[in-house]
N, C-alpha and C. Protein backbone atom coordinates (compact mmCIF):
# COMPACT_ATOMS: atom_id res chain seq x y z
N UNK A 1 -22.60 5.16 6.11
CA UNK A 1 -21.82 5.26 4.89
C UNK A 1 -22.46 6.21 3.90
N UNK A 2 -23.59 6.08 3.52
CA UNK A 2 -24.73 7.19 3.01
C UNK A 2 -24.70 8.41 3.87
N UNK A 3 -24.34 8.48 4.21
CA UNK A 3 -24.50 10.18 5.32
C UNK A 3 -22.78 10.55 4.51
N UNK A 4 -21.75 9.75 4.57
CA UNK A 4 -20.21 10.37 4.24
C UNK A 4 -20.11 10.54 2.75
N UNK A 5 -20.85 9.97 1.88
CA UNK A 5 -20.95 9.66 0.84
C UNK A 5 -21.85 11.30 -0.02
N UNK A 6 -22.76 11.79 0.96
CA UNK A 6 -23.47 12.50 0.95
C UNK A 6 -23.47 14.49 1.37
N UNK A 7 -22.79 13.90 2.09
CA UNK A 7 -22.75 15.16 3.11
C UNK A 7 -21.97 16.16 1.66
N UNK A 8 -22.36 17.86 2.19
CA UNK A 8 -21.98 18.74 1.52
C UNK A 8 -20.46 19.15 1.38
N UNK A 9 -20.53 19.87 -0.46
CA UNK A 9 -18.65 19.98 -0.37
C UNK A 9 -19.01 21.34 -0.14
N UNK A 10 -17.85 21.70 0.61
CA UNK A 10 -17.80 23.15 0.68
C UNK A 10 -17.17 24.21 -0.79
N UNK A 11 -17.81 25.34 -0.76
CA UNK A 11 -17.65 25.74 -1.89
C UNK A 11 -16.52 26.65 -2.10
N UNK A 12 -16.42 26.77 -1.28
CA UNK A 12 -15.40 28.08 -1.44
C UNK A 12 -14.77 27.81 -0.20
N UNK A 13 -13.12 28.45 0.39
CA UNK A 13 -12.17 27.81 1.73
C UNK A 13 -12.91 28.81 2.77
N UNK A 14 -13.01 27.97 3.90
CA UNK A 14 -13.39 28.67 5.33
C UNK A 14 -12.75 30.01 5.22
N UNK A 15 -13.36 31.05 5.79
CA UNK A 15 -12.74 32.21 6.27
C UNK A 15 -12.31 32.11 7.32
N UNK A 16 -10.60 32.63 7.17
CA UNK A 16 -9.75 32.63 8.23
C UNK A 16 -8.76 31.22 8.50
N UNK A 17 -9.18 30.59 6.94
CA UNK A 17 -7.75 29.81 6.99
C UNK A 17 -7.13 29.75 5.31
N UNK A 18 -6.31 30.87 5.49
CA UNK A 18 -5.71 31.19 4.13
C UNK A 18 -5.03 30.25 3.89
N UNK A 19 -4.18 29.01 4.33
CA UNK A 19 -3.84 27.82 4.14
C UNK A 19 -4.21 26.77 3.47
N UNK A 20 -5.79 27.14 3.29
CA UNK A 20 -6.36 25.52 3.22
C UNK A 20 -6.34 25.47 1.92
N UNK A 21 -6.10 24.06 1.36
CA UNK A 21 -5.77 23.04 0.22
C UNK A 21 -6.85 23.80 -0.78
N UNK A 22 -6.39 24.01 -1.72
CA UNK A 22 -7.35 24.02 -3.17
C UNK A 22 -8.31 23.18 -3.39
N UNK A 23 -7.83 21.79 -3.13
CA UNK A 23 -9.28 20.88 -3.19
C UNK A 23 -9.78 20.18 -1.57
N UNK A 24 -10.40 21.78 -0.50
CA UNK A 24 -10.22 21.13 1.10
C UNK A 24 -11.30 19.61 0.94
N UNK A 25 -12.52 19.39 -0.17
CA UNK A 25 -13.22 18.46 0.32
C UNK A 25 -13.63 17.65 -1.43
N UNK A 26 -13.25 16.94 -2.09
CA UNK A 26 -13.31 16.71 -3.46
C UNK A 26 -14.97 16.10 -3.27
N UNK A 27 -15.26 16.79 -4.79
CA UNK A 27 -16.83 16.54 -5.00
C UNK A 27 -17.26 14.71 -4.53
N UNK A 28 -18.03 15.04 -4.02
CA UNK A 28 -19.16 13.77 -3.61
C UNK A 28 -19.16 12.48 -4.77
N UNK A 29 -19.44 12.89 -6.14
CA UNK A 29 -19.17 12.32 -7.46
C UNK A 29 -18.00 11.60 -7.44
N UNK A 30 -17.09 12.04 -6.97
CA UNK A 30 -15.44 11.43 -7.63
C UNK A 30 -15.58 10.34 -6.52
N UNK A 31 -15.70 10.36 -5.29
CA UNK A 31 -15.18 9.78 -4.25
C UNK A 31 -16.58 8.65 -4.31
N UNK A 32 -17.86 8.66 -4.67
CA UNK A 32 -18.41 7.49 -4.53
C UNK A 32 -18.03 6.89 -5.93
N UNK A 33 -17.90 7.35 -6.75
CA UNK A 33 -16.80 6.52 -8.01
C UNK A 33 -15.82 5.84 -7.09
N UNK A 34 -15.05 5.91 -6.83
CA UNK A 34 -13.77 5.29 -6.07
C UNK A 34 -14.40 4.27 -5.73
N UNK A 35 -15.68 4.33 -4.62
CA UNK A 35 -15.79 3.26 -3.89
C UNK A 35 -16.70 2.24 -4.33
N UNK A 36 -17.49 3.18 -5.37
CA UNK A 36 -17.90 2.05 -6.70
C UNK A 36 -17.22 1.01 -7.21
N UNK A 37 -15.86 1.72 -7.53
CA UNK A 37 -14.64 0.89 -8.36
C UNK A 37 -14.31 -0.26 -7.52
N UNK A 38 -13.67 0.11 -6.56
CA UNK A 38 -13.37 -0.47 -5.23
C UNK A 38 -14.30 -2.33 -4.82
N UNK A 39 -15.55 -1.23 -5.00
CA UNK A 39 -16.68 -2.44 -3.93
C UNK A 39 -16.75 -3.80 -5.13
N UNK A 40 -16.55 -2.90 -6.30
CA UNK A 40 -16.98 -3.83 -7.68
C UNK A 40 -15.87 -5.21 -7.91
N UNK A 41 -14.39 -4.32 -8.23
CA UNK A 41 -12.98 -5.20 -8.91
C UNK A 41 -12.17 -5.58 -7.76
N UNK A 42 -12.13 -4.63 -6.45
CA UNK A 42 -10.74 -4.77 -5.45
C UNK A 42 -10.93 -5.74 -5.00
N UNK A 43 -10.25 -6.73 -5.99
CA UNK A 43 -10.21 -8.45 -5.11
C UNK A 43 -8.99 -8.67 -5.14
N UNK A 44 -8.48 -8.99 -4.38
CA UNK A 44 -7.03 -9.72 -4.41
C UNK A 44 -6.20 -9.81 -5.60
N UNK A 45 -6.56 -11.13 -6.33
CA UNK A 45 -5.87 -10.79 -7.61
C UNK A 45 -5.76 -9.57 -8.73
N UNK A 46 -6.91 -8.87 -8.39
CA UNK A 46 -6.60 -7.26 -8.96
C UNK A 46 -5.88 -6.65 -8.51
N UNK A 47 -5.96 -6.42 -7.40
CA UNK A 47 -4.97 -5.39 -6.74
C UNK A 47 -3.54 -6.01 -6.78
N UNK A 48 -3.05 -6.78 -6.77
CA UNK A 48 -1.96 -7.50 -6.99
C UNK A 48 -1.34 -7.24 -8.21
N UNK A 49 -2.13 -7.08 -9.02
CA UNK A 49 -1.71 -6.80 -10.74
C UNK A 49 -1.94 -4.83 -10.80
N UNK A 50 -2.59 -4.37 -10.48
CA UNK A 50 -2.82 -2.78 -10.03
C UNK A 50 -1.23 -2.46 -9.35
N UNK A 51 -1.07 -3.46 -8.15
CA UNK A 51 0.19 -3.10 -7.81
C UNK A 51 1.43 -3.05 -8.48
N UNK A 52 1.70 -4.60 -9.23
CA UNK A 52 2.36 -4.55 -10.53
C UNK A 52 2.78 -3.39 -11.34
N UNK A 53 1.33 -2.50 -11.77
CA UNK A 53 1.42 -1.89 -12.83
C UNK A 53 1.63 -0.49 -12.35
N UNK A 54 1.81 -0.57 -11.13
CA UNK A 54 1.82 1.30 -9.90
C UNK A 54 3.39 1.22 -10.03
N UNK A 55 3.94 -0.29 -9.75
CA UNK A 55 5.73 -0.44 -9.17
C UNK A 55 6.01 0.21 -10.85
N UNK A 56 5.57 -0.64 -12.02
CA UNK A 56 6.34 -0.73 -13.18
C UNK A 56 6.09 0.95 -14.05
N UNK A 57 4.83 1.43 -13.44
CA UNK A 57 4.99 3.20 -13.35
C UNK A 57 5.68 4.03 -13.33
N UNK A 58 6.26 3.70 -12.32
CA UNK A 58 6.73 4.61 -10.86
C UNK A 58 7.47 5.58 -11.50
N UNK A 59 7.89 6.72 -11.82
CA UNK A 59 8.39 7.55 -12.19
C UNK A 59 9.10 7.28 -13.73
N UNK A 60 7.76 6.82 -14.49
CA UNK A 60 7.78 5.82 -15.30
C UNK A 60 8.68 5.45 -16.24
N UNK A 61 9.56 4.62 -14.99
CA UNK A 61 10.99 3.70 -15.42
C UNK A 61 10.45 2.75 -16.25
N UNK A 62 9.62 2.06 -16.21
CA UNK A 62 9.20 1.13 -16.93
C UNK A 62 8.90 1.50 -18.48
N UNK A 63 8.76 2.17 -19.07
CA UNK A 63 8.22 3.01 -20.11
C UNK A 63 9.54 3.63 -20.64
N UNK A 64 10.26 4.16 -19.62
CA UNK A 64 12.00 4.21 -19.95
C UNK A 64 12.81 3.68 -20.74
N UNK A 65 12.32 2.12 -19.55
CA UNK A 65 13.39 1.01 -20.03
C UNK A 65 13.09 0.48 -21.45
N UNK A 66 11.61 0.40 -21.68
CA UNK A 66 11.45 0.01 -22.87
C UNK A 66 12.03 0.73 -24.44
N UNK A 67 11.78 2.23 -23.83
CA UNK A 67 12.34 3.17 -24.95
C UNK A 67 14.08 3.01 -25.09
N UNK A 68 14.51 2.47 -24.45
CA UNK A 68 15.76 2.64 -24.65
C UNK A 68 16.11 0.97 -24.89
N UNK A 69 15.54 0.00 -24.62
CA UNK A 69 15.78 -1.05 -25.22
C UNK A 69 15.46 -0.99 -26.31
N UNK A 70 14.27 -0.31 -27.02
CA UNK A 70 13.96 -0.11 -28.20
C UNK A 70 15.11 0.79 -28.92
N UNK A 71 15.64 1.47 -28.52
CA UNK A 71 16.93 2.24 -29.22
C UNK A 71 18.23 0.96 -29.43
N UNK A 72 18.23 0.48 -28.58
CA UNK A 72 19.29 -0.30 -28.70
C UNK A 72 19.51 -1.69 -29.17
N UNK A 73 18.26 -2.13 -29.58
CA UNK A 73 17.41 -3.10 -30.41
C UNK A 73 17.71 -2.92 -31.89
N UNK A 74 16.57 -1.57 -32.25
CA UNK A 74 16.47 -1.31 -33.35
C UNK A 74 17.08 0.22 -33.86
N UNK A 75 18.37 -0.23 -34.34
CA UNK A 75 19.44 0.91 -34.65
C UNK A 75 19.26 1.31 -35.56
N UNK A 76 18.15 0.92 -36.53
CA UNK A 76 17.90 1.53 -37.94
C UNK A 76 16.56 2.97 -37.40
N UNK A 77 16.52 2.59 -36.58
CA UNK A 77 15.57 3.86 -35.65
C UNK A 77 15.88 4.32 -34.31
N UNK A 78 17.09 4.14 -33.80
CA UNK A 78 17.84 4.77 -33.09
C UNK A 78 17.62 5.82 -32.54
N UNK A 79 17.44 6.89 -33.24
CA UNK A 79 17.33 8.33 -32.76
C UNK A 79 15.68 8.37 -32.33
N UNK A 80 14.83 8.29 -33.58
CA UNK A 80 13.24 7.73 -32.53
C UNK A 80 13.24 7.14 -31.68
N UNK A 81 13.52 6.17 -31.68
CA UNK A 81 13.18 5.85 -30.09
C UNK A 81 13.85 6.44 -29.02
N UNK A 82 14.22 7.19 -29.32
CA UNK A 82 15.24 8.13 -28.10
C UNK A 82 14.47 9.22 -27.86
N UNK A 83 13.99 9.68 -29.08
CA UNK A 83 13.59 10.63 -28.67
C UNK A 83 11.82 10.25 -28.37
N UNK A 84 11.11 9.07 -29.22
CA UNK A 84 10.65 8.98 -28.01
C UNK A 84 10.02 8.85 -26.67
N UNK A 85 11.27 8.21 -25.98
CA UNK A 85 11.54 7.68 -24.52
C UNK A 85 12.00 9.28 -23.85
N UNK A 86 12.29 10.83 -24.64
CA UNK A 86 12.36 11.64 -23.86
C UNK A 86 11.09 12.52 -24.13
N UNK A 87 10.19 12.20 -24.68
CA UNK A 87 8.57 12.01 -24.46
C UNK A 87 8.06 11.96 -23.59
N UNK A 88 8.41 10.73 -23.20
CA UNK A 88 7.88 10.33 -21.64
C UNK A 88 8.19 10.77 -21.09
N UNK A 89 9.60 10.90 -20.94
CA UNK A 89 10.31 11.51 -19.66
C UNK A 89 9.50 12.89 -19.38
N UNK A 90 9.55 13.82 -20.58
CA UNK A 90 9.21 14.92 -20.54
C UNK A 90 7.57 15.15 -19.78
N UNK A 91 6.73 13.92 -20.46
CA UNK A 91 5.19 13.61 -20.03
C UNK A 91 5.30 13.16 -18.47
N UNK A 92 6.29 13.18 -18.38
CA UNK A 92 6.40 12.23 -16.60
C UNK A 92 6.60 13.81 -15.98
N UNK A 93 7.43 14.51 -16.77
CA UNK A 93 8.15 15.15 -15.71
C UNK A 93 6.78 17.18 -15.92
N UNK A 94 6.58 17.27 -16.82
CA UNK A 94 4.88 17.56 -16.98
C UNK A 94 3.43 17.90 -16.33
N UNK A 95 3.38 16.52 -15.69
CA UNK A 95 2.68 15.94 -14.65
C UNK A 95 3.10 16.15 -13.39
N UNK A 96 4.27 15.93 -13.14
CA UNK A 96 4.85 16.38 -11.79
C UNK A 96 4.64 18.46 -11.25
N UNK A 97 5.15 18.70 -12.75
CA UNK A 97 4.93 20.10 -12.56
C UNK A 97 3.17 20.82 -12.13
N UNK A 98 2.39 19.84 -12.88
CA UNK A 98 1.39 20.31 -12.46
C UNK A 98 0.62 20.11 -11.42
N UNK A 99 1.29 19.24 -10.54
CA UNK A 99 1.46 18.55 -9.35
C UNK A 99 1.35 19.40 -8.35
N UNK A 100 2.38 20.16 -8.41
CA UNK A 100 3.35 21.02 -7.48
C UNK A 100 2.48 22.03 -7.55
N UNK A 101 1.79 22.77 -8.92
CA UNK A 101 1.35 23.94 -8.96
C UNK A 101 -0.43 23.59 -8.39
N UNK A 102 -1.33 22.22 -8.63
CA UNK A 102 -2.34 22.45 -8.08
C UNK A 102 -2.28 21.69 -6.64
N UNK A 103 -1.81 21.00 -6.24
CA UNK A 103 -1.66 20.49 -4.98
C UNK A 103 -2.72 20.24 -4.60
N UNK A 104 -3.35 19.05 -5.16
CA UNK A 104 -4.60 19.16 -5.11
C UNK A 104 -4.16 17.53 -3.91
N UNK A 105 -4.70 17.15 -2.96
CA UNK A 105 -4.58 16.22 -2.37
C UNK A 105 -5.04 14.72 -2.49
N UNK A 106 -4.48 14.00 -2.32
CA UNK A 106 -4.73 12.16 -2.99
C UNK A 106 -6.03 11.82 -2.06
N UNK A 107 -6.61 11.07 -2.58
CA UNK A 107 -8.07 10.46 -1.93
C UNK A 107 -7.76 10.63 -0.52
N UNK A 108 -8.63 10.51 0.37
CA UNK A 108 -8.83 10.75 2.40
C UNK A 108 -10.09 10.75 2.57
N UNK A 109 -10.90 9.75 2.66
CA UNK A 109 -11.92 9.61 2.70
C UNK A 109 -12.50 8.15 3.42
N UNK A 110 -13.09 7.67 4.27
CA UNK A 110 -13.40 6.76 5.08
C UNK A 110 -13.96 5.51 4.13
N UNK A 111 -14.47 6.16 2.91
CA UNK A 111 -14.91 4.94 2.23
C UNK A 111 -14.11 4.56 0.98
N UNK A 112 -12.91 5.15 0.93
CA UNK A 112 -12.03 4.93 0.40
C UNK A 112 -10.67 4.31 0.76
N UNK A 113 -10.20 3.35 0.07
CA UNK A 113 -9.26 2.37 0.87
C UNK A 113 -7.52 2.59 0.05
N UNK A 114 -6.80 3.04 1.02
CA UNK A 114 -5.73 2.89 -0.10
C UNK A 114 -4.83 1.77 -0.18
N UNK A 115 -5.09 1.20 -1.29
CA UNK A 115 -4.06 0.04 -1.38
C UNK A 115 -2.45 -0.10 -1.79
N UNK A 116 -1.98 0.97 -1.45
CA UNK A 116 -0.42 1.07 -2.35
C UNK A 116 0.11 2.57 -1.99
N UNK A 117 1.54 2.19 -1.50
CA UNK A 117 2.25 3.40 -0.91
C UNK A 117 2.65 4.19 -2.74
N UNK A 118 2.95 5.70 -2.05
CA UNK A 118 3.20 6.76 -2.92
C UNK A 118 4.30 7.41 -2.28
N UNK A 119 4.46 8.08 -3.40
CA UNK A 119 6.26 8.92 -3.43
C UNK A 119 5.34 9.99 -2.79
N UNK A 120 4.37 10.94 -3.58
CA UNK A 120 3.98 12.13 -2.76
C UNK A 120 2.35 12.05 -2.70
N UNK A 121 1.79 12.94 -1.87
CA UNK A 121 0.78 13.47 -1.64
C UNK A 121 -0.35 14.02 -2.26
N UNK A 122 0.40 14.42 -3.50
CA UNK A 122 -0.09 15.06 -4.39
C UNK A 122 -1.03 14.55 -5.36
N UNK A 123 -1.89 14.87 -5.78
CA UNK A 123 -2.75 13.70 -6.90
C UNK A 123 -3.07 14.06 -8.06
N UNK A 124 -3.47 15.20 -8.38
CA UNK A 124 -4.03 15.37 -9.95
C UNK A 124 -2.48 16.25 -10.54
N UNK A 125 -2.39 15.89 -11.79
CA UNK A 125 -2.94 14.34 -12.81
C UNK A 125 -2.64 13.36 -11.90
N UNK A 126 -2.29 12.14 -12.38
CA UNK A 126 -2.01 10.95 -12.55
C UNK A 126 -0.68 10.89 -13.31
N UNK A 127 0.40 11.09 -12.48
CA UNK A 127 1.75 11.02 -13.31
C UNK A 127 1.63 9.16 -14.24
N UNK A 128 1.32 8.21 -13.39
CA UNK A 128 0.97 7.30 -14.08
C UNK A 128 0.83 7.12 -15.42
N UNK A 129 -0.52 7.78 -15.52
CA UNK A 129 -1.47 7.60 -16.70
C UNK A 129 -1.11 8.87 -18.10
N UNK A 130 -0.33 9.84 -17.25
CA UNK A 130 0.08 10.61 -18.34
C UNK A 130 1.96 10.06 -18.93
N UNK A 131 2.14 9.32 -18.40
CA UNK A 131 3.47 8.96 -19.01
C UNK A 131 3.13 7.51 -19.60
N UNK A 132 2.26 6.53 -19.27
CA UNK A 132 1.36 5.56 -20.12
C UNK A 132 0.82 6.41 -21.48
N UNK A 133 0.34 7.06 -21.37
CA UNK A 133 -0.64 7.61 -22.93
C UNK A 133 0.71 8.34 -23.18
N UNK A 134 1.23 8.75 -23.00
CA UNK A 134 2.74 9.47 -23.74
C UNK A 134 3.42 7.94 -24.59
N UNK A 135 4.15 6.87 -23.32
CA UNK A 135 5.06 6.16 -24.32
C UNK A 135 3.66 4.71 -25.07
N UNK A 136 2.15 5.32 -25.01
CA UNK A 136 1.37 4.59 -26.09
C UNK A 136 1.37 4.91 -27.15
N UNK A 137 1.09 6.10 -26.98
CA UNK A 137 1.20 6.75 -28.25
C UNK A 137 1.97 6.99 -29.71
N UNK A 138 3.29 7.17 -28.20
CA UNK A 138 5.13 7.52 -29.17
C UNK A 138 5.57 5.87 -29.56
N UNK A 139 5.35 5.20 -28.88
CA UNK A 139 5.52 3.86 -29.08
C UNK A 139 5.26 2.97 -30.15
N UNK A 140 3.72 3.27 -29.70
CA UNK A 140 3.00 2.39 -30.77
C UNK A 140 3.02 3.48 -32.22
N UNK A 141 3.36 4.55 -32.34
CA UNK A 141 3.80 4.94 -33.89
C UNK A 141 4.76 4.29 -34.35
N UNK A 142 5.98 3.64 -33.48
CA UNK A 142 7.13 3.36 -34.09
C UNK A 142 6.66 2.04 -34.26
N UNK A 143 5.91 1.08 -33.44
CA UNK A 143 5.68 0.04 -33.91
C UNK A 143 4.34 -0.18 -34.55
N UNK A 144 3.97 0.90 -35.12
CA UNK A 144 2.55 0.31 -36.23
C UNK A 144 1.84 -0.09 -35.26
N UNK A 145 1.23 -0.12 -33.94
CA UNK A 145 0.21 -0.74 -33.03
C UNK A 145 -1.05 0.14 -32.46
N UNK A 146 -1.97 0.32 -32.29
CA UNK A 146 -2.96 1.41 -31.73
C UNK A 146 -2.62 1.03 -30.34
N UNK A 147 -1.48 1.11 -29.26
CA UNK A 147 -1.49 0.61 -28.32
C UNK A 147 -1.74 1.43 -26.68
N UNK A 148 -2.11 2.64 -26.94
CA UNK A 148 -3.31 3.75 -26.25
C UNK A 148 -4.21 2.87 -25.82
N UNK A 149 -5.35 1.97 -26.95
CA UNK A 149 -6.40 1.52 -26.22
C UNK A 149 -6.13 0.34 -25.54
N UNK A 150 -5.15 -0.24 -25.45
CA UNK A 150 -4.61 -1.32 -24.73
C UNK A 150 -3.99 -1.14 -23.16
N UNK A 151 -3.12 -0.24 -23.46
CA UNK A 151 -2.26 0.04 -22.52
C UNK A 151 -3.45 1.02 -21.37
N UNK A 152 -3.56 2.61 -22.19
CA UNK A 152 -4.27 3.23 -21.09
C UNK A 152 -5.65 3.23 -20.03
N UNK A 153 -6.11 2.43 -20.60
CA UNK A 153 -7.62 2.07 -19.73
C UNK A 153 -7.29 1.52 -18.45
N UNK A 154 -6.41 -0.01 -18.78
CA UNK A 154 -5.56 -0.74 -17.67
C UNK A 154 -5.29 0.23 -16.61
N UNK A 155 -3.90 1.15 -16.51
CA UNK A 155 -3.75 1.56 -15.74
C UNK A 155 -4.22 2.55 -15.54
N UNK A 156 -5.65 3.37 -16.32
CA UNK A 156 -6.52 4.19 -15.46
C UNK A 156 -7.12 3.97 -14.49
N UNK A 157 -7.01 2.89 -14.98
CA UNK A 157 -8.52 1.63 -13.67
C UNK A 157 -7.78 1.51 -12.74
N UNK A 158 -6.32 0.83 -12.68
CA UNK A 158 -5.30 0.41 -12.03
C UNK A 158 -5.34 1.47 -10.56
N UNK A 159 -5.26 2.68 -11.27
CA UNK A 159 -5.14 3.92 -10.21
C UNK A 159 -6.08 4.57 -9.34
N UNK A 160 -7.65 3.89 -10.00
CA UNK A 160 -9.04 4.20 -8.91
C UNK A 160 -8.54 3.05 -8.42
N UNK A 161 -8.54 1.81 -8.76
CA UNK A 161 -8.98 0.13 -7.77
C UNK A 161 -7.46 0.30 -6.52
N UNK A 162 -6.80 1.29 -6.76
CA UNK A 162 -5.87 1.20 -5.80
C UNK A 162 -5.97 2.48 -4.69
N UNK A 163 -7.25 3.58 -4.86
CA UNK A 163 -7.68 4.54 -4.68
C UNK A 163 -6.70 5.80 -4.06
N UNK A 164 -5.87 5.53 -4.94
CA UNK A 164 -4.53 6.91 -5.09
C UNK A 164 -4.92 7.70 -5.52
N UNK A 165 -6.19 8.17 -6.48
CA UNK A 165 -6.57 9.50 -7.28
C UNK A 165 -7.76 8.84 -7.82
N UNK A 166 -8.37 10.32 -8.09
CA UNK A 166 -9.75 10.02 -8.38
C UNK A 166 -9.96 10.59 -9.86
N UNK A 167 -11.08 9.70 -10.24
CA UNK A 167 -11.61 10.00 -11.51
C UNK A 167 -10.93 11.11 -12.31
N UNK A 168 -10.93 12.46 -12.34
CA UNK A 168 -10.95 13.43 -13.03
C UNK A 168 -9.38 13.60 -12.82
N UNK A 169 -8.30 13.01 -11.89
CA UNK A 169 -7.21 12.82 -12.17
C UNK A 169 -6.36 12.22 -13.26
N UNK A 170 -6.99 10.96 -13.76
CA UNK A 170 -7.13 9.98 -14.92
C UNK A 170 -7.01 10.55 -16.05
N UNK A 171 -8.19 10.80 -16.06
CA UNK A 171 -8.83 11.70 -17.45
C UNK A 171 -7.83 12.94 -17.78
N UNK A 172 -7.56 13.82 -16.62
CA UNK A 172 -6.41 14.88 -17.43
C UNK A 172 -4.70 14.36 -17.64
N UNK A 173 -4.44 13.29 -16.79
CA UNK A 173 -3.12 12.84 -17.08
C UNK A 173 -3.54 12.35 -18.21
N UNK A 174 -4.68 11.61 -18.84
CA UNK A 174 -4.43 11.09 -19.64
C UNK A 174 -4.29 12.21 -21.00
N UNK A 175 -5.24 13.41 -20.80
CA UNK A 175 -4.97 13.96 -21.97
C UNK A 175 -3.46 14.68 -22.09
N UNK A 176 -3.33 15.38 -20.97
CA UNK A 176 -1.66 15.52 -20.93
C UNK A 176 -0.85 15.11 -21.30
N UNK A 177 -0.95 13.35 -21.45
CA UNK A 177 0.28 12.53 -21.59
C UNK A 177 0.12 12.93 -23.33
N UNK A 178 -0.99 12.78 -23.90
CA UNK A 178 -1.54 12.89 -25.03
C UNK A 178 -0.97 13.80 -26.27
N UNK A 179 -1.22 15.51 -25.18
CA UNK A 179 -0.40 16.19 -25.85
C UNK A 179 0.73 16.29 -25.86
N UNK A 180 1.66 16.14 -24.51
CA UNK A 180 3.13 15.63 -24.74
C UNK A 180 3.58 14.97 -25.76
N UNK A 181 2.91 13.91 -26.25
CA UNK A 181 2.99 12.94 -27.02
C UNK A 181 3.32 13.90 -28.58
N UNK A 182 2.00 14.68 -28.94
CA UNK A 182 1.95 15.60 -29.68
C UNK A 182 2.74 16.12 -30.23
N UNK A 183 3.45 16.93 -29.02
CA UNK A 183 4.31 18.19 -29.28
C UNK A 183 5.61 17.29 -29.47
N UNK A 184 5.98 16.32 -28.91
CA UNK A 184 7.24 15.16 -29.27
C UNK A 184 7.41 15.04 -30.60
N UNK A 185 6.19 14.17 -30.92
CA UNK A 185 6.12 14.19 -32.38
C UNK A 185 6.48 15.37 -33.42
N UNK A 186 6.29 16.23 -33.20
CA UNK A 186 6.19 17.53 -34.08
C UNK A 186 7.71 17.90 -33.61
N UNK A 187 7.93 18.17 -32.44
CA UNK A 187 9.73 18.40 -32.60
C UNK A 187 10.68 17.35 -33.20
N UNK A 188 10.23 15.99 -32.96
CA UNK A 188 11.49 15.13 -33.67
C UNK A 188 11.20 14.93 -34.70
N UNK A 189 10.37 15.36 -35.84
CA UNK A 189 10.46 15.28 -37.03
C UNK A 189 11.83 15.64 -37.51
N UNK A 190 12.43 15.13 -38.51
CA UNK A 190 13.69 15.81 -39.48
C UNK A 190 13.64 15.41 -40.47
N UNK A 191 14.11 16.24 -41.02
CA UNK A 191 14.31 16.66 -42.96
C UNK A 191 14.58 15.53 -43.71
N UNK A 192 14.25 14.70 -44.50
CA UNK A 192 14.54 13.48 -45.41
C UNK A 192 15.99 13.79 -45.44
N UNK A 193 16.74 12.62 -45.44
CA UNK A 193 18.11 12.67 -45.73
C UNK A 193 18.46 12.89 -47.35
N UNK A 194 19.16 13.49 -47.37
CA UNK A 194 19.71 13.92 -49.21
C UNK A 194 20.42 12.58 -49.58
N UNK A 195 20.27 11.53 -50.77
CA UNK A 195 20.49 10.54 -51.31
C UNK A 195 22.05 11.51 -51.70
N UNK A 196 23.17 10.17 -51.47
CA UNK A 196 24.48 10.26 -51.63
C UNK A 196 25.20 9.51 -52.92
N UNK A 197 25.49 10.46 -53.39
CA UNK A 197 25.87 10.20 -54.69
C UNK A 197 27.25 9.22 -54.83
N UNK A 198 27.29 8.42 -55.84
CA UNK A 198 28.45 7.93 -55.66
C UNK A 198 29.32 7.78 -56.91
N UNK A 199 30.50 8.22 -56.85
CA UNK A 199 31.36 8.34 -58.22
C UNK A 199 32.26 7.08 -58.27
């Protein structure tokens, strides 16, 4: 296990296979993290709740549903919460793009265990964790809550103890979701309404 744990990443792609993956062998660092995480929390009832929080993710409907129950809840803020739940969407859909462009490949590694099926292959970011820190952020402004440090740690962890992506996947979905969050904010601002006079 010390010899796989160990052995050298290659630095640069073999010559003579113009094909090979952007990330053909992920640093030594990330992957005994994983199995750190792994050897430490992956007990049953974790992973069970990890799983929970991968389903209620998933192309993060869950984070959706809430934004739009929140629209349809609270009609005196209506249009915020709409816009936003297209925050997320946007932070979901973000993540995917950068998906596609680094193609960087999901954990494969012998001392790494995967506990939970995936839509794709693909791993960095963490579509997860960047549409979590998106509707924490947009969320918890509308409801007065700091709910970032609540929400995002959970399912950072959630996504090593289930060893779908590694460390440095986390960390940039999470800032991603972050600035999505950002730039949301700053577009749905609008102009104080003009007080209506009445004769």
């Amino acid at each position: 296990m010390a010899e796989l744990l160990d052995r050298p990443v290659p630095t640069a792609p073999v010559t003579g296979a113009p094909d090979a993956e952007p990330f053909p062998d992920p640093a030594a660092a990330e992957v005994r993290a994983l199995h750190t995480v792994q050897s430490a929390i992956a007990r049953p009832p974790v992973v069970r709740v990890a799983r929970a929080m991968s389903l209620f993710g998933e192309h993060a409907a869950g984070w959706l549903a809430i934004g739009l129950l929140g629209a349809a809840t609270d009609r005196a803020r209506r249009r915020d919460w709409l816009v936003a739940a297209a925050g997320v969407a946007a932070a979901h859909g973000a993540s995917i793009g950068v998906k596609r462009v680094v193609r960087r490949p999901r954990p494969d590694h012998p001392s790494v265990q995967v506990l939970v099926g995936t839509p794709s292959k693909l791993s960095f970011p963490s579509a997860h964790v960047t549409s979590t820190t998106a509707a924490a952020l947009l969320y918890g402004r509308l409801l007065r809550r700091p709910l970032a440090a609540t929400l995002v740690p959970p399912m950072a962890l959630s996504r090593l103890v289930l060893g779908v992506h590694y460390p440095s996947d986390v960390v940039v979905g999470s800032a991603l979701g972050a600035a999505v969050a950002a730039v949301t904010r700053r577009l749905g601002r609008t102009r104080p309404e003009k007080k209506r006079t009445t004769r």
